[in-house]
PDB file of N, CA and C in Angstrom:
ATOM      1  N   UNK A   1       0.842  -1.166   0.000  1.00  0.00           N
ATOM      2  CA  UNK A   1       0.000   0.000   0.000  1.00  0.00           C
ATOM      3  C   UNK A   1       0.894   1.238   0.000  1.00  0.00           C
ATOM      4  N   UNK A   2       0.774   1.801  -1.036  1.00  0.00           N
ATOM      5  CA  UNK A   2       1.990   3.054  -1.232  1.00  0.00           C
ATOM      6  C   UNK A   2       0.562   4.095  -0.906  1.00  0.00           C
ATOM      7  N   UNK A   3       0.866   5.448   0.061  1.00  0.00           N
ATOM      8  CA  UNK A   3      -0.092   5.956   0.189  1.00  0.00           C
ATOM      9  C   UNK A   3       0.214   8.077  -0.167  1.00  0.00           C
ATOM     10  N   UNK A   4       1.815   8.234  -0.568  1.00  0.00           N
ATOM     11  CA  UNK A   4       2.276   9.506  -0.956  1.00  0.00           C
ATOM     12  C   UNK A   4       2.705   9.300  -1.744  1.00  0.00           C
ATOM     13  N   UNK A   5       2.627  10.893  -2.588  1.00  0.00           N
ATOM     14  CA  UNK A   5       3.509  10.929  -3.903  1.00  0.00           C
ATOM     15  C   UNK A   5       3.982  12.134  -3.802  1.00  0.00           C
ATOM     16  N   UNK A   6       5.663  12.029  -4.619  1.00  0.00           N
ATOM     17  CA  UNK A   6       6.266  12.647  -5.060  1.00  0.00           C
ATOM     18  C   UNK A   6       6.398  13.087  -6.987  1.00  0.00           C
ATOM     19  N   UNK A   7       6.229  14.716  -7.485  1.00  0.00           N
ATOM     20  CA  UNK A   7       6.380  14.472  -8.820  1.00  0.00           C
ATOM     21  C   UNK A   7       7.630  15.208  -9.147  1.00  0.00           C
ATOM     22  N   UNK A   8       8.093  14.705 -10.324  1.00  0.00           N
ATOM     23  CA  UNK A   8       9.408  15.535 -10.846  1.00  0.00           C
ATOM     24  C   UNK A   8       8.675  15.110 -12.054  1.00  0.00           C
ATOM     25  N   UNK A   9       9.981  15.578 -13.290  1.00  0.00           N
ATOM     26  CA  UNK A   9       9.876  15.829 -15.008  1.00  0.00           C
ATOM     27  C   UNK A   9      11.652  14.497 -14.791  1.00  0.00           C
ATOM     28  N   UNK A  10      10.470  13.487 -16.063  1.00  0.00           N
ATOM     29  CA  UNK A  10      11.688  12.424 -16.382  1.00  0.00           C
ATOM     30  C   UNK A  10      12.874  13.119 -17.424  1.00  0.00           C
ATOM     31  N   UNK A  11      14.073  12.398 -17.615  1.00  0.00           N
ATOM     32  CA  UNK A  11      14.379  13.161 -19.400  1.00  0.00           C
ATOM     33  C   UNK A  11      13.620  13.516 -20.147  1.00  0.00           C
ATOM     34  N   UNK A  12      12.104  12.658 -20.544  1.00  0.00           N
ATOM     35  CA  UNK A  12      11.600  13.517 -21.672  1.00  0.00           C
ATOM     36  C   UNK A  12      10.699  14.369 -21.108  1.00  0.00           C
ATOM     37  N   UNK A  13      10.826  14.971 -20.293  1.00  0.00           N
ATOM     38  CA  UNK A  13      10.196  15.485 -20.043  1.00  0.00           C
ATOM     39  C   UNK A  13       8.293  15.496 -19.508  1.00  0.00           C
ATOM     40  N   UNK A  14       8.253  14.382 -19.247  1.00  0.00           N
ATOM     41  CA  UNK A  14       6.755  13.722 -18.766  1.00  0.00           C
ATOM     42  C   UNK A  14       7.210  13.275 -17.310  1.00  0.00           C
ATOM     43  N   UNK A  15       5.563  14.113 -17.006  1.00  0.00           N
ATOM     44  CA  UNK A  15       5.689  14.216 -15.284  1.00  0.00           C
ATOM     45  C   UNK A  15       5.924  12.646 -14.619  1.00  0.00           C
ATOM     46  N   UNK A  16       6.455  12.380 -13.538  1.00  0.00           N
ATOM     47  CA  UNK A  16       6.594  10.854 -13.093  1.00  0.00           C
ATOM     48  C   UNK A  16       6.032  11.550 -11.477  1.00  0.00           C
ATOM     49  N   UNK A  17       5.568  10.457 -10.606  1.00  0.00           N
ATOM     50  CA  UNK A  17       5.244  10.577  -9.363  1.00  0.00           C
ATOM     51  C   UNK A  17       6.110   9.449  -8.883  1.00  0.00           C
ATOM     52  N   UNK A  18       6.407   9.700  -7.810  1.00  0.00           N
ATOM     53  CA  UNK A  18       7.028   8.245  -6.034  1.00  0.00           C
ATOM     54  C   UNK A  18       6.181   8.666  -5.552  1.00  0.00           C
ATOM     55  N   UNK A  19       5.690   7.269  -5.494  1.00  0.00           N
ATOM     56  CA  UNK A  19       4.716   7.204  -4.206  1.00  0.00           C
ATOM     57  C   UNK A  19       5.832   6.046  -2.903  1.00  0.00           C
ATOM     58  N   UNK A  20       5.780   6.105  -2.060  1.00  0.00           N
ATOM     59  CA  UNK A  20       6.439   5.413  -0.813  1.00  0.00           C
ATOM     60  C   UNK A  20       5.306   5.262   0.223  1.00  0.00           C
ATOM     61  N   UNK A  21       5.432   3.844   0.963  1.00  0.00           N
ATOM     62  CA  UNK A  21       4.838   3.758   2.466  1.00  0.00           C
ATOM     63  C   UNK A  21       6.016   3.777   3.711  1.00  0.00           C
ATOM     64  N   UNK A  22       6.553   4.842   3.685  1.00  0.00           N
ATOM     65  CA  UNK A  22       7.532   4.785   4.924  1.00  0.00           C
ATOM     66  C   UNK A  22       6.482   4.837   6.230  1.00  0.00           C
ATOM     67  N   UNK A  23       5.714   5.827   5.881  1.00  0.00           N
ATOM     68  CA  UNK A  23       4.568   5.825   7.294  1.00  0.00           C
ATOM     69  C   UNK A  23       4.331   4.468   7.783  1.00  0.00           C
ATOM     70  N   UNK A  24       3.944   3.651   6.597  1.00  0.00           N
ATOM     71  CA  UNK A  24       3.327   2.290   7.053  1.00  0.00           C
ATOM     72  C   UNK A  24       4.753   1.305   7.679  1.00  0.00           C
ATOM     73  N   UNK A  25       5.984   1.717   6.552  1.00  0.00           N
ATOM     74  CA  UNK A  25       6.713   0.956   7.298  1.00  0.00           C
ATOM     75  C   UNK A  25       6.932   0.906   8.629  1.00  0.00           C
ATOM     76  N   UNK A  26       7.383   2.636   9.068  1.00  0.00           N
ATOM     77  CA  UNK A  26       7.699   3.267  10.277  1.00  0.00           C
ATOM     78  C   UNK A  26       6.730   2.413  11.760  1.00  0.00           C
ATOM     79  N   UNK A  27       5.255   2.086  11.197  1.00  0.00           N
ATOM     80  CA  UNK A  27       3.886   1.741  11.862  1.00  0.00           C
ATOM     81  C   UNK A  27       4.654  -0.089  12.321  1.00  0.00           C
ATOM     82  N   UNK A  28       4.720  -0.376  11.399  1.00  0.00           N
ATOM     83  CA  UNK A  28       5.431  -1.777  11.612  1.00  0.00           C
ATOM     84  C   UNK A  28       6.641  -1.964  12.776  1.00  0.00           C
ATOM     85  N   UNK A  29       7.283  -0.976  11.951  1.00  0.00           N
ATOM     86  CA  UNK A  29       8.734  -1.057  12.677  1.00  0.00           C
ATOM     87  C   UNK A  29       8.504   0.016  13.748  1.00  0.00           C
ATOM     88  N   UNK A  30       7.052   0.329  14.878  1.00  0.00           N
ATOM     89  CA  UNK A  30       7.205   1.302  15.931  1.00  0.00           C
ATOM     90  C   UNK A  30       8.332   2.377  15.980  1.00  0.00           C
ATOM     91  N   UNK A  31       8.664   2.662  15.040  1.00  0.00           N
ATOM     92  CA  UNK A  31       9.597   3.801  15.581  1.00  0.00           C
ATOM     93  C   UNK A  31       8.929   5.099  14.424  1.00  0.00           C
ATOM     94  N   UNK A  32       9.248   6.168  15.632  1.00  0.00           N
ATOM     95  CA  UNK A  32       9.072   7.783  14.972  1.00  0.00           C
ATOM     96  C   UNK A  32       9.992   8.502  13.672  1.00  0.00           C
ATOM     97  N   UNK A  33       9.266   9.326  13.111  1.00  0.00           N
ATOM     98  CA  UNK A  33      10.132  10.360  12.232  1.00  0.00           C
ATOM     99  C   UNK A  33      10.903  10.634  12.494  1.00  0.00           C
ATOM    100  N   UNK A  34      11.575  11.149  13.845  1.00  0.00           N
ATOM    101  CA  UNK A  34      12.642  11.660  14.482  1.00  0.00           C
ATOM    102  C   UNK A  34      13.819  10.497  14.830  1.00  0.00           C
ATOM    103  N   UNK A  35      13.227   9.464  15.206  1.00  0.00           N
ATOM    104  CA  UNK A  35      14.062   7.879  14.980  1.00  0.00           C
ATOM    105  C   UNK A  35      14.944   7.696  14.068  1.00  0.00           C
ATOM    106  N   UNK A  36      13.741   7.635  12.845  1.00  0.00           N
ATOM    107  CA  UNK A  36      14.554   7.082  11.221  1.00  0.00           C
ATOM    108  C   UNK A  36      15.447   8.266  11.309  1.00  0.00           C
ATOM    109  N   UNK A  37      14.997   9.210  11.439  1.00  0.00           N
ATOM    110  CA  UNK A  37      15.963  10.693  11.045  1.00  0.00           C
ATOM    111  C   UNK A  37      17.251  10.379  11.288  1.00  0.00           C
ATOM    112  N   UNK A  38      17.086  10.247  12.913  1.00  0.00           N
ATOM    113  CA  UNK A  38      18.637   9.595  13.863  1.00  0.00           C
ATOM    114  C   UNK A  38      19.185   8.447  13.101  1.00  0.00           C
ATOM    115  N   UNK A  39      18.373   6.901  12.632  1.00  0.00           N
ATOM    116  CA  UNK A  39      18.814   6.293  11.929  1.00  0.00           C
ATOM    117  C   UNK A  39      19.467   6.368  10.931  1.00  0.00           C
ATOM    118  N   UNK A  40      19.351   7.611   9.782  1.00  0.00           N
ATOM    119  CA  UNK A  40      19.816   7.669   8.103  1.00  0.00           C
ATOM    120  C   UNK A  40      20.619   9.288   8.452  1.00  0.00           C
ATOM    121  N   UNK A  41      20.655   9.755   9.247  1.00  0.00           N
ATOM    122  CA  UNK A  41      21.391  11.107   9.679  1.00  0.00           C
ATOM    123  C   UNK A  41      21.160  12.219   8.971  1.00  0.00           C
ATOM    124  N   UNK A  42      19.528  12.515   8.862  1.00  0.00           N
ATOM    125  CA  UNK A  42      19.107  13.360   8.178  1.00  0.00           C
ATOM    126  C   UNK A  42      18.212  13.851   9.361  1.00  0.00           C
ATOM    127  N   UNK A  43      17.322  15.108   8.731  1.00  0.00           N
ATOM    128  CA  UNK A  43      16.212  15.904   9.766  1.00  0.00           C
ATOM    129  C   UNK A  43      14.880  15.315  10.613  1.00  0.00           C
ATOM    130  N   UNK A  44      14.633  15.409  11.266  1.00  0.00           N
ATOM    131  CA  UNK A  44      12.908  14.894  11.452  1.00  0.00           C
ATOM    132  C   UNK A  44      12.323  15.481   9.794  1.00  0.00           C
ATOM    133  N   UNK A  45      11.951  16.825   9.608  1.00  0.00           N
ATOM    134  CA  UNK A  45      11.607  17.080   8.382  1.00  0.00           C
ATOM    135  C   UNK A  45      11.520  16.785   7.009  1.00  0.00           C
ATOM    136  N   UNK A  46      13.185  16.387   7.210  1.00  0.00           N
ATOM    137  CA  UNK A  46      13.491  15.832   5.603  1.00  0.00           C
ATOM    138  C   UNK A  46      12.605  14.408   5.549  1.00  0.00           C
ATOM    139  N   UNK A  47      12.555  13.656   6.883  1.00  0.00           N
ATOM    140  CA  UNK A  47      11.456  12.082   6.517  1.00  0.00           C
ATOM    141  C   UNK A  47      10.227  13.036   6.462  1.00  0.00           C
ATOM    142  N   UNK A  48       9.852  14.228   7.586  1.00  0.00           N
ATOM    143  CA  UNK A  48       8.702  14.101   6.805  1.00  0.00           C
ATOM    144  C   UNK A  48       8.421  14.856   5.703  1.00  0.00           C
ATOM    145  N   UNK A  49       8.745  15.276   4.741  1.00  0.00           N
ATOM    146  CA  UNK A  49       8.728  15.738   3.620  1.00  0.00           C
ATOM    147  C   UNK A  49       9.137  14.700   2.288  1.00  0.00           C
ATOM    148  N   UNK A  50       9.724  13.527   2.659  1.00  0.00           N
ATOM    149  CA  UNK A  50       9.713  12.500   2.125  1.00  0.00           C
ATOM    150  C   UNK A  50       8.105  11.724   2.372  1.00  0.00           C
ATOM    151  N   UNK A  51       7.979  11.619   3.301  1.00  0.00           N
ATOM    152  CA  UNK A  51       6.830  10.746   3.312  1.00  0.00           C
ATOM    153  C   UNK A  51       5.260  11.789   2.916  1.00  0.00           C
ATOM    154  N   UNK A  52       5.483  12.558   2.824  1.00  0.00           N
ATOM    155  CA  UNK A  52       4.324  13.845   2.432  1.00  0.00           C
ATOM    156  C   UNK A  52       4.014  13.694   0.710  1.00  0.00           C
ATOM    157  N   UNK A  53       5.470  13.427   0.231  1.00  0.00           N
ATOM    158  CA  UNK A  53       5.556  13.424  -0.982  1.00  0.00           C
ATOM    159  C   UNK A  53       6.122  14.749  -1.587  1.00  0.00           C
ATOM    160  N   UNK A  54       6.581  15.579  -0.804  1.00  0.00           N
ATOM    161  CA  UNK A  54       7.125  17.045  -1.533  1.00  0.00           C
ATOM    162  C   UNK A  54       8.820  17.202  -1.667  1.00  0.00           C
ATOM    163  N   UNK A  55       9.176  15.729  -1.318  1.00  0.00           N
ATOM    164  CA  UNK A  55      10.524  15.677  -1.711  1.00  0.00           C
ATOM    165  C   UNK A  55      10.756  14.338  -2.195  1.00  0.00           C
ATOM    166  N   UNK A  56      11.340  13.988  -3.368  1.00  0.00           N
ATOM    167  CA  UNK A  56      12.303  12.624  -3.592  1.00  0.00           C
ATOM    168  C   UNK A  56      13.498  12.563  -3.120  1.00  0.00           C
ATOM    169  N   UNK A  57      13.713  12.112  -2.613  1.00  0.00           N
ATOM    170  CA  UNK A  57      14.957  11.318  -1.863  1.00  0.00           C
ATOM    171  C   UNK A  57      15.852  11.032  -2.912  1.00  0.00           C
ATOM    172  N   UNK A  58      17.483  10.882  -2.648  1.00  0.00           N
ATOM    173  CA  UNK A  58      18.378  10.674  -3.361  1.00  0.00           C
ATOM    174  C   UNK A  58      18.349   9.325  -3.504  1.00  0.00           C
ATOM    175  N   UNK A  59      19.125   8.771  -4.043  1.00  0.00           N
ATOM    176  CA  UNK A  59      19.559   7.165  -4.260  1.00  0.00           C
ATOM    177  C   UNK A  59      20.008   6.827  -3.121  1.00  0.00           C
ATOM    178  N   UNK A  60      21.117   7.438  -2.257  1.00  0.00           N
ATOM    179  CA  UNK A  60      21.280   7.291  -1.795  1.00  0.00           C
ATOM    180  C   UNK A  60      20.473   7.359   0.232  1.00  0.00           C
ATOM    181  N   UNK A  61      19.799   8.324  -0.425  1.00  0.00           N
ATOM    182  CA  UNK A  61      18.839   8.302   0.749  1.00  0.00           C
ATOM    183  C   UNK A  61      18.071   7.179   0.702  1.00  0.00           C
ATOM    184  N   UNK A  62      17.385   6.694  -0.590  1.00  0.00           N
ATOM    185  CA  UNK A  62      16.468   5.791  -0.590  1.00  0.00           C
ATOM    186  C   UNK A  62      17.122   4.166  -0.089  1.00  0.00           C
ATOM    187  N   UNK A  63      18.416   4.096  -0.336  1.00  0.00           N
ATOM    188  CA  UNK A  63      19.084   2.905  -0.075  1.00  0.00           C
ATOM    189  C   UNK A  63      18.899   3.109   1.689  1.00  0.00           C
ATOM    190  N   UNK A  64      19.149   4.144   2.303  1.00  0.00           N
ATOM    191  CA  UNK A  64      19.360   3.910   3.579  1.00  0.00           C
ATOM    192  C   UNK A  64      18.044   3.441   4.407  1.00  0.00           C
ATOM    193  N   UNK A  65      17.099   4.296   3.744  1.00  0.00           N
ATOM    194  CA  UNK A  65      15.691   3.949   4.457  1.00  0.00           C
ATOM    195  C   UNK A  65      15.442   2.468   4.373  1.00  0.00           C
ATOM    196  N   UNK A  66      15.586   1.893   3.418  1.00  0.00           N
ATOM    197  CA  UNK A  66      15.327   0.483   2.555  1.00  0.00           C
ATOM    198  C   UNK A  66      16.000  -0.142   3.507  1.00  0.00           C
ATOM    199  N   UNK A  67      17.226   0.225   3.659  1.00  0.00           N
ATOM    200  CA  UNK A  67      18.285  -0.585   4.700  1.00  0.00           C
ATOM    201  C   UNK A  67      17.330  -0.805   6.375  1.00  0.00           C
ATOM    202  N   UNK A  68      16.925   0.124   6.989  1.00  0.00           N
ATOM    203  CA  UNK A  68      16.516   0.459   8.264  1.00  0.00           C
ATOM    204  C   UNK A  68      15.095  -0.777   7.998  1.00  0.00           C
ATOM    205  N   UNK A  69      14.458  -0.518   7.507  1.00  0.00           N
ATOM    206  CA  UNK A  69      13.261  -1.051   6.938  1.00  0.00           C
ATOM    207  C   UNK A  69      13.907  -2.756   6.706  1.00  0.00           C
ATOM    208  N   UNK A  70      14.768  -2.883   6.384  1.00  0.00           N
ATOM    209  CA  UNK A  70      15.435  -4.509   5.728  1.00  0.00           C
ATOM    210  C   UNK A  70      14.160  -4.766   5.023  1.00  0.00           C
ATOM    211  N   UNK A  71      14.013  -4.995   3.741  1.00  0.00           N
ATOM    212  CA  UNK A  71      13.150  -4.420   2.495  1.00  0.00           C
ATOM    213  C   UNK A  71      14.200  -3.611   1.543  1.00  0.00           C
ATOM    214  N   UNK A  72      13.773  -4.225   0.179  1.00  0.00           N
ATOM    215  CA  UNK A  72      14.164  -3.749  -1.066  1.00  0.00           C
ATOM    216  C   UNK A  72      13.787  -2.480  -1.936  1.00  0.00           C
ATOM    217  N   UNK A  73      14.606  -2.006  -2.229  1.00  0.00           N
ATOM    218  CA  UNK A  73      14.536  -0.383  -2.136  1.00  0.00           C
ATOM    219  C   UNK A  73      12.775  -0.262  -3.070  1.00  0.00           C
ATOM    220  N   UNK A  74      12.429  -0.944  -3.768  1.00  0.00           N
ATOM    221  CA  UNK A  74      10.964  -1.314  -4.611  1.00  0.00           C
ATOM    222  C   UNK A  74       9.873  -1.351  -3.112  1.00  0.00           C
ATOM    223  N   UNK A  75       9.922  -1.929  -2.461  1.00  0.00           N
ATOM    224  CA  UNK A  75       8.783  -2.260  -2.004  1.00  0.00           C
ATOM    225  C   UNK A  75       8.411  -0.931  -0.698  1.00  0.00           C
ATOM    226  N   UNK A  76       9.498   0.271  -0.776  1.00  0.00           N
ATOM    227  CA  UNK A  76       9.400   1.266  -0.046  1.00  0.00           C
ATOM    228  C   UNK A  76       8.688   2.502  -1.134  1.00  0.00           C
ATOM    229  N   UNK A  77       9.532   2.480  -2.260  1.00  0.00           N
ATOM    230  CA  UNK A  77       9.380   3.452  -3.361  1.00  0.00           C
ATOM    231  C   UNK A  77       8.942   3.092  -4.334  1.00  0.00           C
ATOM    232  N   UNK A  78       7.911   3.565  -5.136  1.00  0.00           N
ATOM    233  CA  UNK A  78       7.427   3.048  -6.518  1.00  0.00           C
ATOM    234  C   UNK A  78       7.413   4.314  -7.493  1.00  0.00           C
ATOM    235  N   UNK A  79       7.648   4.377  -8.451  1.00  0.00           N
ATOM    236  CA  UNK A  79       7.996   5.385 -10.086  1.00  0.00           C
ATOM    237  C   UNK A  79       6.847   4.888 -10.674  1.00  0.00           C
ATOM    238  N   UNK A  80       5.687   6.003 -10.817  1.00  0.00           N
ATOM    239  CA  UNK A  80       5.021   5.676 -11.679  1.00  0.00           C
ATOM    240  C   UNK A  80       4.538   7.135 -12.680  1.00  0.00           C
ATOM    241  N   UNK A  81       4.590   6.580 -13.993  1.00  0.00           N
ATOM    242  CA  UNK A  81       4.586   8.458 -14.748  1.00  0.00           C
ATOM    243  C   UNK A  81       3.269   8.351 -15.150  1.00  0.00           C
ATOM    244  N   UNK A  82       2.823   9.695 -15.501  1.00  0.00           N
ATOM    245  CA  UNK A  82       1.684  10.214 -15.802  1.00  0.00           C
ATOM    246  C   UNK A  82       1.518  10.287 -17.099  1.00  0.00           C
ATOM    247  N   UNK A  83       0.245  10.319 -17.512  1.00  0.00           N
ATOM    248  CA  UNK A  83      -0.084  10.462 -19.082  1.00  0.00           C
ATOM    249  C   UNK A  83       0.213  11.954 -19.163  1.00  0.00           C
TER     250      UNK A  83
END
């Protein structure tokens, strides 16, 4: 259940959205925004602005969350583009 999205412009230029369930993961794995934050050494904000959908995460951000989560960087983040 992916329940936020993120949009950017691919190369050609057609809008794409991420959608992610970190919330849901976070729900699983009992721990807070401010937790993961401490976990991946980023802000309370920056997760939640990731999980809001008004930011995509780097590659490298996305590997770390995926990591905390133990889960494959797919089943946190999904790419899906728009007509």
């Amino acid at each position: 259940m992916l329940s936020f999205i993120g949009a950017y412009l691919n190369l050609e230029g057609k809008a794409q959205t991420m959608k992610n369930n970190i919330r849901v993961q976070r729900a699983i794995k009992n721990i807070t925004q401010a937790q993961l934050a401490d976990l991946i050494q980023v802000s309370r904000q920056t997760i939640n602005t990731i999980e809001s959908g008004k930011y995509v995460p780097s590659t490298v951000l996305s590997l770390k969350i995926a990591k905390v989560f133990e889960k494959p960087v797919e089943e946190i983040f999904e790419l899906e583009e728009e007509d």
